[in-house]
C-alpha atoms as a PDB file:
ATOM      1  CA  UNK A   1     183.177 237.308 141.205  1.00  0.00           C
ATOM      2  CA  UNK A   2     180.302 238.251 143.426  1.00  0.00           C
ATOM      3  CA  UNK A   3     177.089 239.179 141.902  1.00  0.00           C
ATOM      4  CA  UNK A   4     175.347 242.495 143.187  1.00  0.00           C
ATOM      5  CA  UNK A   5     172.310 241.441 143.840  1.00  0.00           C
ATOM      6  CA  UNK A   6     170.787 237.379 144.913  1.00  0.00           C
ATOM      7  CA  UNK A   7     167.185 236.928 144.536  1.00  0.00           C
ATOM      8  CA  UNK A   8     165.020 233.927 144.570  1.00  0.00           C
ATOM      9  CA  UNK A   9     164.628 233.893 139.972  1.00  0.00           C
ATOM     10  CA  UNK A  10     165.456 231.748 137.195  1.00  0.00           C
ATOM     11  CA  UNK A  11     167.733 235.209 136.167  1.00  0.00           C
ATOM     12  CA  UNK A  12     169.681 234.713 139.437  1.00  0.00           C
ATOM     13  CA  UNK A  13     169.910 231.079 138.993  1.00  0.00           C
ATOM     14  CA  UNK A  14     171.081 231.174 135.819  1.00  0.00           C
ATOM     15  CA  UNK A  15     173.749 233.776 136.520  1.00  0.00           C
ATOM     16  CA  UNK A  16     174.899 231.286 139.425  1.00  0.00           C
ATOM     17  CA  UNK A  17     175.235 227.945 137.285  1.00  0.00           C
ATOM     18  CA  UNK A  18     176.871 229.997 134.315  1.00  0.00           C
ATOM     19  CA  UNK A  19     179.546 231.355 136.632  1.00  0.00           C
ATOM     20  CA  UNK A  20     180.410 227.931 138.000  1.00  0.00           C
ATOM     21  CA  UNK A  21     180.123 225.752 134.515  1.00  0.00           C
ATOM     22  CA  UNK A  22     184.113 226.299 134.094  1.00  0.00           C
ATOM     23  CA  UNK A  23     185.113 225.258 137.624  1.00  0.00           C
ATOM     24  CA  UNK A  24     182.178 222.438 138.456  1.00  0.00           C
ATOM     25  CA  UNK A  25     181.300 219.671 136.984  1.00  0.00           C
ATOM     26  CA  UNK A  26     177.395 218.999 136.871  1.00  0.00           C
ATOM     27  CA  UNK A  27     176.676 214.992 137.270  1.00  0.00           C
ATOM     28  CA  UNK A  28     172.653 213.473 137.599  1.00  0.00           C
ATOM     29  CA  UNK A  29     172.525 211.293 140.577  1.00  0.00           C
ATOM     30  CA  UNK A  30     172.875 208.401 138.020  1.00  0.00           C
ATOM     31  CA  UNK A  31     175.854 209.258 137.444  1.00  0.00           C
ATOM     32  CA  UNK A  32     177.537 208.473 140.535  1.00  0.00           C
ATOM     33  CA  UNK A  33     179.048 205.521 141.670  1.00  0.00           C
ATOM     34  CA  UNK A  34     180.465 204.374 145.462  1.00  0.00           C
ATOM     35  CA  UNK A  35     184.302 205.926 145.568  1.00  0.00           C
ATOM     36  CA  UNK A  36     183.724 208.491 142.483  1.00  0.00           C
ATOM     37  CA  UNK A  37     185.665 211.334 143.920  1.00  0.00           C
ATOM     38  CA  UNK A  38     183.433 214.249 145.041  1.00  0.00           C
ATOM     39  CA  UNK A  39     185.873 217.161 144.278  1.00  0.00           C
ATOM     40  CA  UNK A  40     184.577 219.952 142.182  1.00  0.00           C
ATOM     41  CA  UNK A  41     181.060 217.796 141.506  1.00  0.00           C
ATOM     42  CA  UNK A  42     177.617 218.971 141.733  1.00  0.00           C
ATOM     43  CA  UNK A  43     175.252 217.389 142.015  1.00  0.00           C
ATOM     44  CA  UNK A  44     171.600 219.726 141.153  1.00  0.00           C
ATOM     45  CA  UNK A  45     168.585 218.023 142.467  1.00  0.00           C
ATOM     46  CA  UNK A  46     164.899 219.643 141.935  1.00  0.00           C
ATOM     47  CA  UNK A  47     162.038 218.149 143.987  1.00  0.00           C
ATOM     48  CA  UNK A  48     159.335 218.532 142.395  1.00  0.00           C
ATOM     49  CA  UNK A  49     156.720 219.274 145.233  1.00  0.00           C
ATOM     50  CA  UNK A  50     154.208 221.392 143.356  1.00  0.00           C
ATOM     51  CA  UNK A  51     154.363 222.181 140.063  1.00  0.00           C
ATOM     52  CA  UNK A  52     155.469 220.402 136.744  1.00  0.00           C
ATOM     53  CA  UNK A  53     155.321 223.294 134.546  1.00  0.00           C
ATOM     54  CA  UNK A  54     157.862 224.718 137.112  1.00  0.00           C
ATOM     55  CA  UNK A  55     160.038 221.887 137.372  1.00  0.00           C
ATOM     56  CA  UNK A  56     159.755 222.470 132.995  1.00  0.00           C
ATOM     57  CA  UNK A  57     160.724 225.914 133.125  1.00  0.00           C
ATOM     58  CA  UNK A  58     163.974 225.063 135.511  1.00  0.00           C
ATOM     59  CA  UNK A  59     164.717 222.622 133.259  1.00  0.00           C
ATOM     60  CA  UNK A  60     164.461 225.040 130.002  1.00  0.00           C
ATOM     61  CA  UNK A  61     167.118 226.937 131.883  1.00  0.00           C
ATOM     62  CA  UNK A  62     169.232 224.530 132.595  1.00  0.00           C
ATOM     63  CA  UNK A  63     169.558 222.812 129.280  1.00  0.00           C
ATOM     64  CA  UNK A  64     170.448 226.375 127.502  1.00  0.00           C
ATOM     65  CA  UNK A  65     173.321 225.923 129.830  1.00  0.00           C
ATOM     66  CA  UNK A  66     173.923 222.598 129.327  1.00  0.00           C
ATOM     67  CA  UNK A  67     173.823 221.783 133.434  1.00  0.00           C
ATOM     68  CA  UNK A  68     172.748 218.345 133.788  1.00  0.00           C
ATOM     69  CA  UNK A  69     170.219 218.078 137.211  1.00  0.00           C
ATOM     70  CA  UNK A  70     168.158 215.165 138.618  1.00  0.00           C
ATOM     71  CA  UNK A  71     164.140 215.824 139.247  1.00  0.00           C
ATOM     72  CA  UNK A  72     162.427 214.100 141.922  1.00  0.00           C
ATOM     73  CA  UNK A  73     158.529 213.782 140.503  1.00  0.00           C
ATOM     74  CA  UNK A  74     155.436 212.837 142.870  1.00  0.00           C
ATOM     75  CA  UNK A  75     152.958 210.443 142.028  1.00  0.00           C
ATOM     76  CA  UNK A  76     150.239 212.168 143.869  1.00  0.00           C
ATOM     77  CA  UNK A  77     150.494 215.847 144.344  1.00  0.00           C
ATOM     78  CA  UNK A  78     147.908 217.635 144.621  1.00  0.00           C
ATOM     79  CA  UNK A  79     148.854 220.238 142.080  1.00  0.00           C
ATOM     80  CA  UNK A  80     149.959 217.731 139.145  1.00  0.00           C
ATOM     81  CA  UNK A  81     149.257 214.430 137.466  1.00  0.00           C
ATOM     82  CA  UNK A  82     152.637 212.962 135.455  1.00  0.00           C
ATOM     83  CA  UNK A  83     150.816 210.209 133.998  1.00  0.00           C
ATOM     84  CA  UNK A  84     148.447 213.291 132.087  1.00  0.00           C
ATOM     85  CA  UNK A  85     149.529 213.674 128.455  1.00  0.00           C
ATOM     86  CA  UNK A  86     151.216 217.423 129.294  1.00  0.00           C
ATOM     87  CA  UNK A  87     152.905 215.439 132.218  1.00  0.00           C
ATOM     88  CA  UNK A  88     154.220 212.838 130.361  1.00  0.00           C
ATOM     89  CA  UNK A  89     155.820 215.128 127.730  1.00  0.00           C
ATOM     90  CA  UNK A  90     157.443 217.039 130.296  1.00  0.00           C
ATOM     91  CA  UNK A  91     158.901 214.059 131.749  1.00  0.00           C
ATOM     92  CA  UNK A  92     160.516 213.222 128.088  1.00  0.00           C
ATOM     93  CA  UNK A  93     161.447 216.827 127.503  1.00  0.00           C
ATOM     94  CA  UNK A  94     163.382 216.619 131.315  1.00  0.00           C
ATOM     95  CA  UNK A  95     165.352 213.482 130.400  1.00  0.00           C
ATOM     96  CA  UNK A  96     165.760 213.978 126.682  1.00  0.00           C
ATOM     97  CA  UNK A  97     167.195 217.416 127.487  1.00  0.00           C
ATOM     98  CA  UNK A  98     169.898 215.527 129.459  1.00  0.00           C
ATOM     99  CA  UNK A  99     168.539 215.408 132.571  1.00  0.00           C
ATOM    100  CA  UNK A 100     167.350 212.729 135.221  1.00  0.00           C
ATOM    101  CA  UNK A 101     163.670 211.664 136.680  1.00  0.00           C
ATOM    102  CA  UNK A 102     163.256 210.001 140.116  1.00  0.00           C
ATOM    103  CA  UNK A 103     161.039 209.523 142.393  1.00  0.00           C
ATOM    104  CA  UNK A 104     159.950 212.166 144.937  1.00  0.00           C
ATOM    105  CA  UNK A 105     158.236 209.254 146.837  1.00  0.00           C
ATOM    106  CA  UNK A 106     155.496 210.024 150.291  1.00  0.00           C
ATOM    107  CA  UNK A 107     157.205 208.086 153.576  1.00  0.00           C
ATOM    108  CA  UNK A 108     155.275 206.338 156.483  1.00  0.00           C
ATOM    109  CA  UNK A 109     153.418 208.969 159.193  1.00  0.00           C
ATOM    110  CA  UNK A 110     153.350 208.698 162.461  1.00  0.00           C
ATOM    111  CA  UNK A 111     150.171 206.741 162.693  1.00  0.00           C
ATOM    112  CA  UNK A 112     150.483 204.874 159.335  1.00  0.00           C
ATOM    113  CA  UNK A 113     151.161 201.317 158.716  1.00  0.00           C
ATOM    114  CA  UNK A 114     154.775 200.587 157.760  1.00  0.00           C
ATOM    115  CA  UNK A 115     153.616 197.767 155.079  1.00  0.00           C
ATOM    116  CA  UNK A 116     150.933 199.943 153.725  1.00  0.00           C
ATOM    117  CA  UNK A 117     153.376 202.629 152.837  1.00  0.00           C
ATOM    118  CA  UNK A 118     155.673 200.919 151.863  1.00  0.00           C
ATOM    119  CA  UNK A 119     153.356 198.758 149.181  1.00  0.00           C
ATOM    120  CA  UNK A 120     152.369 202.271 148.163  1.00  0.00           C
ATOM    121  CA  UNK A 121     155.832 203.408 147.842  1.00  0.00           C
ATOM    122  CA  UNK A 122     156.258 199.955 145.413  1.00  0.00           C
ATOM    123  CA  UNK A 123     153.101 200.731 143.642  1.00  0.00           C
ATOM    124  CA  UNK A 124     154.588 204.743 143.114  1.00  0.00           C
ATOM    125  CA  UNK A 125     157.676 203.398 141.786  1.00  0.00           C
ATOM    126  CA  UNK A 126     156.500 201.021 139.454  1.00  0.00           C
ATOM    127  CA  UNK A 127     154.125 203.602 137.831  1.00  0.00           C
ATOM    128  CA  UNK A 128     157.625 206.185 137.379  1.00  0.00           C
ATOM    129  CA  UNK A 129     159.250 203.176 135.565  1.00  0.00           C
ATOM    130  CA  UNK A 130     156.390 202.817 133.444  1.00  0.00           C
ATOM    131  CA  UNK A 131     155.969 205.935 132.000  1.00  0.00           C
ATOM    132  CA  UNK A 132     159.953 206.633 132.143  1.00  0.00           C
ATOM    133  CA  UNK A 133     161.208 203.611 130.331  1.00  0.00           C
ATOM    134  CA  UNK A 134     163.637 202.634 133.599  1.00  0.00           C
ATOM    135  CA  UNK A 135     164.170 201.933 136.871  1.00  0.00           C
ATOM    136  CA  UNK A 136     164.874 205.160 138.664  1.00  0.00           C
ATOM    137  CA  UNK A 137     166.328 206.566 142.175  1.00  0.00           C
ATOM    138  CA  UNK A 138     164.607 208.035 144.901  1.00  0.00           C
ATOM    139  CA  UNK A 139     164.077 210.826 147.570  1.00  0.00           C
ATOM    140  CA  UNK A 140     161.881 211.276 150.494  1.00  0.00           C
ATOM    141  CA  UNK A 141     159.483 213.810 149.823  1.00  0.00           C
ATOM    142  CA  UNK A 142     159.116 216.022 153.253  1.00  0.00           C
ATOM    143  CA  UNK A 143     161.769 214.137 155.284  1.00  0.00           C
ATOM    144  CA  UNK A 144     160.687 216.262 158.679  1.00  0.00           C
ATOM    145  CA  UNK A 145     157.245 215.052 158.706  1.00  0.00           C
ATOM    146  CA  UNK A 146     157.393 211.297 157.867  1.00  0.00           C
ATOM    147  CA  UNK A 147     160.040 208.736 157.778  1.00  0.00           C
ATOM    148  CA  UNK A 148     162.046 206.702 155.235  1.00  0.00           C
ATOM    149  CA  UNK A 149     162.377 203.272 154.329  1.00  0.00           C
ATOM    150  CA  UNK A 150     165.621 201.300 154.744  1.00  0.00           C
ATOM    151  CA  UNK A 151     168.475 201.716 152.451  1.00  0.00           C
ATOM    152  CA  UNK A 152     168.440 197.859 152.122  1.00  0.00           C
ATOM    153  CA  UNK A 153     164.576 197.340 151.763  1.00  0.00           C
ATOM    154  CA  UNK A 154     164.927 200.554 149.021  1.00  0.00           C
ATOM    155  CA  UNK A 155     168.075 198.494 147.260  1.00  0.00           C
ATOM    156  CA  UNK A 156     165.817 195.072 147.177  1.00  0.00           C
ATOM    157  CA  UNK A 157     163.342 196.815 145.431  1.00  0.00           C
ATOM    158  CA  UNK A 158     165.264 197.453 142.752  1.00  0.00           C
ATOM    159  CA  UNK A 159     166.050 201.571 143.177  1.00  0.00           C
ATOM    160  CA  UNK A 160     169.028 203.038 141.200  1.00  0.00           C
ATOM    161  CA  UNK A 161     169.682 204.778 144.620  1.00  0.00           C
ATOM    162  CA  UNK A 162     168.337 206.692 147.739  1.00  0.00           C
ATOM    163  CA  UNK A 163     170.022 210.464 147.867  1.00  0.00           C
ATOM    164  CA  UNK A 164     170.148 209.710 151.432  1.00  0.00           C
ATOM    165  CA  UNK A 165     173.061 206.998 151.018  1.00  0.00           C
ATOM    166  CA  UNK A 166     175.784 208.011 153.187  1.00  0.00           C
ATOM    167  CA  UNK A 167     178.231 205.607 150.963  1.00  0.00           C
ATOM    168  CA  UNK A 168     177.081 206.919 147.347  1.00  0.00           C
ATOM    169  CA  UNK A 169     176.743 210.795 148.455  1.00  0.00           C
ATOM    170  CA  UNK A 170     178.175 211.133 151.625  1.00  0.00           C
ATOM    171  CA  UNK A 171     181.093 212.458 150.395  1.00  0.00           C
ATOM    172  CA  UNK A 172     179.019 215.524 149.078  1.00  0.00           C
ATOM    173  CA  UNK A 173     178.148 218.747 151.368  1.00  0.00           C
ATOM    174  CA  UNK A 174     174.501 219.251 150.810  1.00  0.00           C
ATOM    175  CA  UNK A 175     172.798 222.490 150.909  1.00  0.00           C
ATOM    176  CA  UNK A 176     169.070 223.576 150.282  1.00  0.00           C
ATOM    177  CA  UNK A 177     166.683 226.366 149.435  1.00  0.00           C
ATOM    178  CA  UNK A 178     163.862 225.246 151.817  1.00  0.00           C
ATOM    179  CA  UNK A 179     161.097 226.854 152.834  1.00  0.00           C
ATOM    180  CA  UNK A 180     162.557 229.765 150.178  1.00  0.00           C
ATOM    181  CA  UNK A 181     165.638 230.089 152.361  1.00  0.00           C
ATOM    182  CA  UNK A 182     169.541 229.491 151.484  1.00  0.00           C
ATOM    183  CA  UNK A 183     171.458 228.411 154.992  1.00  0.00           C
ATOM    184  CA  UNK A 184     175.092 229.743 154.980  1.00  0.00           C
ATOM    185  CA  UNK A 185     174.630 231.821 151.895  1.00  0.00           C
ATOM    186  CA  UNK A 186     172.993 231.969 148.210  1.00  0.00           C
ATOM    187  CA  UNK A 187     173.218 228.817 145.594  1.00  0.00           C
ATOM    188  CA  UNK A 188     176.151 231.319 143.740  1.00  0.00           C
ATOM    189  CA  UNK A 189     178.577 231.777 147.068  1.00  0.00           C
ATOM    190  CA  UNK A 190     178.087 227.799 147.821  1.00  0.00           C
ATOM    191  CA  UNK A 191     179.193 226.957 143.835  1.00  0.00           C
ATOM    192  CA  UNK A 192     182.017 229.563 144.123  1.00  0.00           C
ATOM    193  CA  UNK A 193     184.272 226.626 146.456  1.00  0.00           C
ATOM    194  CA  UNK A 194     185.862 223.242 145.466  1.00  0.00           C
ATOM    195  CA  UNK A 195     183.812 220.860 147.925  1.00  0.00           C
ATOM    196  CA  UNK A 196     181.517 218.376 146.287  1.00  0.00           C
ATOM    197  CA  UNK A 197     177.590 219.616 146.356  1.00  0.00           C
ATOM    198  CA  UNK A 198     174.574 217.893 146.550  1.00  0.00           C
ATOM    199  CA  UNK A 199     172.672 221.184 145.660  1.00  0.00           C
ATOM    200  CA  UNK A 200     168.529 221.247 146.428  1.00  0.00           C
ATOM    201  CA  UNK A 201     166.652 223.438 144.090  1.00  0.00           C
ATOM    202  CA  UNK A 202     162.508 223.626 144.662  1.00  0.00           C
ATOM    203  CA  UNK A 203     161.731 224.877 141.456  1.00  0.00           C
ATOM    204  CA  UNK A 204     158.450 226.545 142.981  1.00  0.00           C
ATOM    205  CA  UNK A 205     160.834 228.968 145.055  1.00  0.00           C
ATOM    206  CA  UNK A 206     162.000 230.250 141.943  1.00  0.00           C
ATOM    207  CA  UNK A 207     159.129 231.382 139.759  1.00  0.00           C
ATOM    208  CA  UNK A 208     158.068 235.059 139.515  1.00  0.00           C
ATOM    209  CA  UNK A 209     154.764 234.794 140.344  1.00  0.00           C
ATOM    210  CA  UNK A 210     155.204 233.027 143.512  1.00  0.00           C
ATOM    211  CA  UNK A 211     156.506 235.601 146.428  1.00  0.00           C
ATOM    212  CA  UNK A 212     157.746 235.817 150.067  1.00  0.00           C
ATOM    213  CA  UNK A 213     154.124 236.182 150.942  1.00  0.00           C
ATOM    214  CA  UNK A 214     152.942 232.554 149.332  1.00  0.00           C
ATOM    215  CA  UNK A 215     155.707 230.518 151.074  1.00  0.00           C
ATOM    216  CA  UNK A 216     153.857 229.838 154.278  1.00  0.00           C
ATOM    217  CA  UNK A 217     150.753 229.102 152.755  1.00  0.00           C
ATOM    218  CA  UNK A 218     152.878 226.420 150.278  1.00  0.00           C
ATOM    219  CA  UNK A 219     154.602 224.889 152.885  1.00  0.00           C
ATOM    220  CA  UNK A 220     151.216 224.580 154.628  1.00  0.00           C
ATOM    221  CA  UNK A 221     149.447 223.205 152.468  1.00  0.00           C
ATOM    222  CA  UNK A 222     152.202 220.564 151.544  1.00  0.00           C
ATOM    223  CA  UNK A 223     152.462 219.088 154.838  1.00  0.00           C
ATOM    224  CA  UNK A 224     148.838 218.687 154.866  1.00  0.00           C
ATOM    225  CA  UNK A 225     149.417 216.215 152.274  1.00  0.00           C
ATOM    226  CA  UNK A 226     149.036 218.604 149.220  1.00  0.00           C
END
């Protein structure tokens, strides 16, 4: 039934995955194979852009409700370090919880050099592995201000996966929170149908102390390399 109010919080977004636990089934990117049938399946992905303790929070939430979601962690934000000790444990808590880590991994710019980012990409994905115990799949972090790799080059390198596939997810409608805005309606109308999802969640959207005001200066400062 429809709520009476949707609002960028962990309250909302809890109401929303609750609702839909009986009619959806909540995978980790993992967990999908080429063919798997996308009916009823969603698939929750949180990239990680800003915050850890965020993405910990989310995932808090989402293990009281026992909704399985796949976090995409950066190597080099400006605003957390996963190899710190607190990073580390969060990274355990995310996976032992039930959940997934990949890698939220920086792309080539416009006047980079395609082998340079691409060793760094290597380099970013070998130092996930290492503190996560396995190999691990992978999403472009700000896909409208840099470009991707190849699937194939991203496959030889040993990824689980890009979320980009077309043949692993393509069978999934994908929908997104970005920039703190839903298009064609909230998370809680989108879970309400039968289509397979490939659901984006920012955590940082969702946090109380971050409001409408903050989400230019965010957004900024990310594609300034933050």
């Amino acid at each position: 039934m429809p709520f009476e109010t949707c609002s960028f919080s962990l309250e909302h977004l809890g109401e929303a995955l609750r609702a839909s636990r009986s009619t959806r089934r909540f995978l980790r990117f993992r967990d999908i194979s080429p063919g798997t049938p996308a009916n009823r399946i969603c698939l929750l992905r949180h990239d990680v852009d800003v915050s850890l303790e965020y993405a910990a929070r989310m995932a808090y939430l989402e293990q009281e409700l026992e909704t399985p979601a796949t976090y995409f962690i950066r190597m080099r934000a400006a605003g957390y370090n996963p190899m710190s000790r607190r990073g580390r444990a969060i990274l355990k808590e995310i996976e032992e919880g039930g959940g997934e880590v990949g890698l939220h991994y920086e792309g080539v710019g416009d006047a980079e050099d395609p082998d340079a980012a691409f060793r760094r990409f290597l380099l970013e994905k070998a130092m996930l592995e290492d503190l996560v115990g396995h190999a691990v799949g992978v999403a472009l972090h700000m896909p409208r201000r840099c470009h991707g790799f190849d699937g194939r080059a991203i496959e030889e390198a040993g990824a689980l996966y890009d979320v980009s596939s077309q043949e692993r997810f393509g069978g999934m409608s994908f929908v997104s929170d970005s920039n703190r805005q839903w298009r064609g309606g909230c998370i809680c109308e989108h879970l309400r149908g039968n289509a397979g999802m490939h659901v984006l969640v920012h955590p940082v959207w969702w946090m109380p102390e971050v409001q409408d005001a903050d989400v230019g200066n965010i957004v900024r400062r990310l594609a300034e390399g933050d």
